[in-house]
C-alpha atoms as a PDB file:
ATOM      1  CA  UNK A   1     -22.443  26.281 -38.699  1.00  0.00           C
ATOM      2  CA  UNK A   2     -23.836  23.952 -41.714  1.00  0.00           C
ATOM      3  CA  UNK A   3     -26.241  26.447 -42.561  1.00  0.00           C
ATOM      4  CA  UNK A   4     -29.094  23.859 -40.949  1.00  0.00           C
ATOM      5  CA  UNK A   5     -31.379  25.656 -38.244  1.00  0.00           C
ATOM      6  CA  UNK A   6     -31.341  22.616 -35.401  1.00  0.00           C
ATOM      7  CA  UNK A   7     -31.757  23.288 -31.998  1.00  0.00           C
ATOM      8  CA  UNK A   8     -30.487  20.820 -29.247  1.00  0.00           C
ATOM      9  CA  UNK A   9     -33.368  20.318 -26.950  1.00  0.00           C
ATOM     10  CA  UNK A  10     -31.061  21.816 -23.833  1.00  0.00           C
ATOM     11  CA  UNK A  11     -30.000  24.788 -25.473  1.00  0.00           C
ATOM     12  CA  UNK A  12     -34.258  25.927 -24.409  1.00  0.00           C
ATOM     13  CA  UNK A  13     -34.623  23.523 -21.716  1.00  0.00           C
ATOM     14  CA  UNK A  14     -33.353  22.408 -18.120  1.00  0.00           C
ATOM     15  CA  UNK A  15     -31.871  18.669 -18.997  1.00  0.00           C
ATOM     16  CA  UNK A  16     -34.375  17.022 -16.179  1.00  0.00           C
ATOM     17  CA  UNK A  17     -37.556  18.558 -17.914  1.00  0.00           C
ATOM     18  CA  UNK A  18     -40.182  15.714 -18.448  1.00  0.00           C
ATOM     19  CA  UNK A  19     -40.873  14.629 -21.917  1.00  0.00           C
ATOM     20  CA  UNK A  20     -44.611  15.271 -21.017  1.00  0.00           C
ATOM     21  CA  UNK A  21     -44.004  19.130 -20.496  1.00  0.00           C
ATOM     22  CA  UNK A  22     -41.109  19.964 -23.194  1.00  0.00           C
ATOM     23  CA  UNK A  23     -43.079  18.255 -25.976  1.00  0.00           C
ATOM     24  CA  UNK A  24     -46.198  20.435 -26.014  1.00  0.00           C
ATOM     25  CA  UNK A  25     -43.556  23.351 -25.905  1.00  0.00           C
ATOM     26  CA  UNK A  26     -41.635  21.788 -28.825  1.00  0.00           C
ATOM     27  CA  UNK A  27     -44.749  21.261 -30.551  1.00  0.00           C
ATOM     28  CA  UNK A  28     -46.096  24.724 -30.542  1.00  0.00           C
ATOM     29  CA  UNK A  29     -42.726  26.063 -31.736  1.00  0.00           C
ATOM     30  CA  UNK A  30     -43.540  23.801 -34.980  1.00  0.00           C
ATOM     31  CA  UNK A  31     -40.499  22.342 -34.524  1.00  0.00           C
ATOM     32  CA  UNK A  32     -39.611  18.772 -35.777  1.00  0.00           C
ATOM     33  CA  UNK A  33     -38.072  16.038 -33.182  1.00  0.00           C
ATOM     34  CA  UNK A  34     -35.092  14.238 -33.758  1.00  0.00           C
ATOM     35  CA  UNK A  35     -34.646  11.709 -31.084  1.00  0.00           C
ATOM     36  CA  UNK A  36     -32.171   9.262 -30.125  1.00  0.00           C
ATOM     37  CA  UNK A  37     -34.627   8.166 -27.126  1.00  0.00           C
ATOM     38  CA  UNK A  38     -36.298   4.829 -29.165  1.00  0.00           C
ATOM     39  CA  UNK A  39     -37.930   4.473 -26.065  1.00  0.00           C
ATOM     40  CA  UNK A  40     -40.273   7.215 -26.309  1.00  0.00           C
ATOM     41  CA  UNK A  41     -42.629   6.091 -28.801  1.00  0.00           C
ATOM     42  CA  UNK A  42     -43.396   2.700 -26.044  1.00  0.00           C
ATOM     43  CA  UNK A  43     -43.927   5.123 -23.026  1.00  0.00           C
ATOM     44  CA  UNK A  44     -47.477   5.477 -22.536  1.00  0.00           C
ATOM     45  CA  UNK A  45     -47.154   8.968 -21.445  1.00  0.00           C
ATOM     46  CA  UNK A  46     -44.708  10.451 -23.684  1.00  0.00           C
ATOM     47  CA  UNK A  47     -46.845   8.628 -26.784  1.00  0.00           C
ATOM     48  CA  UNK A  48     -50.037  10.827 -25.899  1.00  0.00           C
ATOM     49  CA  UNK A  49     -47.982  13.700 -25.158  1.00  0.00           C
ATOM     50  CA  UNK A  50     -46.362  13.244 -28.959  1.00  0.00           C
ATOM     51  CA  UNK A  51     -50.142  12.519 -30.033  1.00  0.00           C
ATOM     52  CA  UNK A  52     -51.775  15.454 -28.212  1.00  0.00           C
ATOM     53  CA  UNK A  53     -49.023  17.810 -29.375  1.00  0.00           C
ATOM     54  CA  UNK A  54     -49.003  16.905 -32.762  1.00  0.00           C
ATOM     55  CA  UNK A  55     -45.595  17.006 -32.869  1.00  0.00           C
ATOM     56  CA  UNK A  56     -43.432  15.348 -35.534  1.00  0.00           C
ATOM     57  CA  UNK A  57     -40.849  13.205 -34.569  1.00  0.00           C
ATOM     58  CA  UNK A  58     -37.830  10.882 -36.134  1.00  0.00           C
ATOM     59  CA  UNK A  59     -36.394   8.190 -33.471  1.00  0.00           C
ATOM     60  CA  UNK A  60     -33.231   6.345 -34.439  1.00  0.00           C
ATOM     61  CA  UNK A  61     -34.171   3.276 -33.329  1.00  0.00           C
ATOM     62  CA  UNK A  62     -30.231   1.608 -32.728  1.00  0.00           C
ATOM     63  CA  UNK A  63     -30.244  -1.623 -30.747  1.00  0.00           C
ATOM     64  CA  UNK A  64     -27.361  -0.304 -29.272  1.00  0.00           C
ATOM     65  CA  UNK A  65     -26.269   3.187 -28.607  1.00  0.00           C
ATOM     66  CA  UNK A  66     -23.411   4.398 -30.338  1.00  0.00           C
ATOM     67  CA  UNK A  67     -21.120   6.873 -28.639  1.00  0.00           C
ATOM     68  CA  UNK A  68     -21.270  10.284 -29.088  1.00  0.00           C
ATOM     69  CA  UNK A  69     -19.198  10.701 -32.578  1.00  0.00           C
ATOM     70  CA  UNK A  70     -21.530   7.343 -33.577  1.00  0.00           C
ATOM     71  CA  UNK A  71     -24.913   9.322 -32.774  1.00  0.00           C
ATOM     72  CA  UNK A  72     -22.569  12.210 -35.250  1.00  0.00           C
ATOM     73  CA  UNK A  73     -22.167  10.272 -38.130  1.00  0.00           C
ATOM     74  CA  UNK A  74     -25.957   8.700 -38.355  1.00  0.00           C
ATOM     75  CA  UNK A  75     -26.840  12.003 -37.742  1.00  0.00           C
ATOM     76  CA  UNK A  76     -25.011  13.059 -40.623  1.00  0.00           C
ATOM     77  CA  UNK A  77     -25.426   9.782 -42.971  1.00  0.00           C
ATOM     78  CA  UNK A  78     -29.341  10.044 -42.785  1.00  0.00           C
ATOM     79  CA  UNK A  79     -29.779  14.247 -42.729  1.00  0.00           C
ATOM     80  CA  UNK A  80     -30.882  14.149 -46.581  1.00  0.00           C
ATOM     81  CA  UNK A  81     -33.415  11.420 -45.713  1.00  0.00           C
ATOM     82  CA  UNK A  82     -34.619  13.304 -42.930  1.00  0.00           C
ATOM     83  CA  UNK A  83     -34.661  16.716 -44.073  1.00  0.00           C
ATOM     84  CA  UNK A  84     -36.802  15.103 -47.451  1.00  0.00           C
ATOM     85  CA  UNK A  85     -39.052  13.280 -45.319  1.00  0.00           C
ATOM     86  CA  UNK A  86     -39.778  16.566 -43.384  1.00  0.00           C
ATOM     87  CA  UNK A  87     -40.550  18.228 -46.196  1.00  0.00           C
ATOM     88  CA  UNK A  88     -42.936  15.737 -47.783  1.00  0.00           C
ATOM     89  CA  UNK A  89     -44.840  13.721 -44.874  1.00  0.00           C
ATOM     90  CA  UNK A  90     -48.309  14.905 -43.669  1.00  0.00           C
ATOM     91  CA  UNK A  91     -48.088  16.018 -40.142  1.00  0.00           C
ATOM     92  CA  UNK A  92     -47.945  15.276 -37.588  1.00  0.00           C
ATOM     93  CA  UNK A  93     -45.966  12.327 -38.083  1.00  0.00           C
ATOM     94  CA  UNK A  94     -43.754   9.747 -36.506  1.00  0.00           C
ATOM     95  CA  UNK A  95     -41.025   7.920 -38.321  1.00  0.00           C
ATOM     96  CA  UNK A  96     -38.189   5.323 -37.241  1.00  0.00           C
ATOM     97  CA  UNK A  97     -34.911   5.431 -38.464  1.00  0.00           C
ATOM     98  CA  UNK A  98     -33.491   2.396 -38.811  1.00  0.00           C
ATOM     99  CA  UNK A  99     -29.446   1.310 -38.825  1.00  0.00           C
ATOM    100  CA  UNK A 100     -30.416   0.359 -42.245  1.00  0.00           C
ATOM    101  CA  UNK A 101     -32.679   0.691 -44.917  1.00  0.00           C
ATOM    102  CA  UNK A 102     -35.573   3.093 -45.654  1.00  0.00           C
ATOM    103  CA  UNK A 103     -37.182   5.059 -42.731  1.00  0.00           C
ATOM    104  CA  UNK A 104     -40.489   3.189 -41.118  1.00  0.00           C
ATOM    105  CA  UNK A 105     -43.733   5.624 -40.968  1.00  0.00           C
ATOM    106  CA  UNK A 106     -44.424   4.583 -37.302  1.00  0.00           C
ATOM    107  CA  UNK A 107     -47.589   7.025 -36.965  1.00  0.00           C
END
């Protein structure tokens, strides 16, 4: 509808699908993640799946969870940043997005 081609992760997968198997998926698609899930990067699993994969990722890193229209407008405030960071990162990559300030190259 904003002319941006973004995919929510359900829309090609059942919502209980572990991180382990969607990511390789994602991955291979050469797709870029955009997580809310700040948890992911510290679960030993889902790290070497992200690592295996080669699969880029951004995690808003929030130390608490907004709701829904909250997740909306960081979405929205930080799309340039993302979107330029996409474009000019070596991949793979994995960067934190902060509540504020400049985005954190976390791998």
């Amino acid at each position: 509808m904003l002319g941006e081609d973004v995919q929510h992760l359900r829309d090609t997968f059942a919502p209980d699908t572990a991180d382990a198997v969607w990511i390789p998926d994602v991955a291979k698609k050469g797709w870029i993640l955009v997580t809310r899930d700040k948890r992911i990067r510290k679960r030993p699993l889902e790290v070497q799946a992200l690592a295996h994969a080669k699969l880029s990722a951004f995690i808003f890193m929030q130390k608490a969870d907004p709701d829904r229209w909250g997740w909306v407008e960081l979405v929205v405030r930080r799309w340039t940043e993302i979107k330029d960071r996409a474009t000019t990162e070596r991949r793979p990559f994995v960067i934190g997005i902060p509540e504020r300030g400049a985005l954190i190259r976390l791998r």
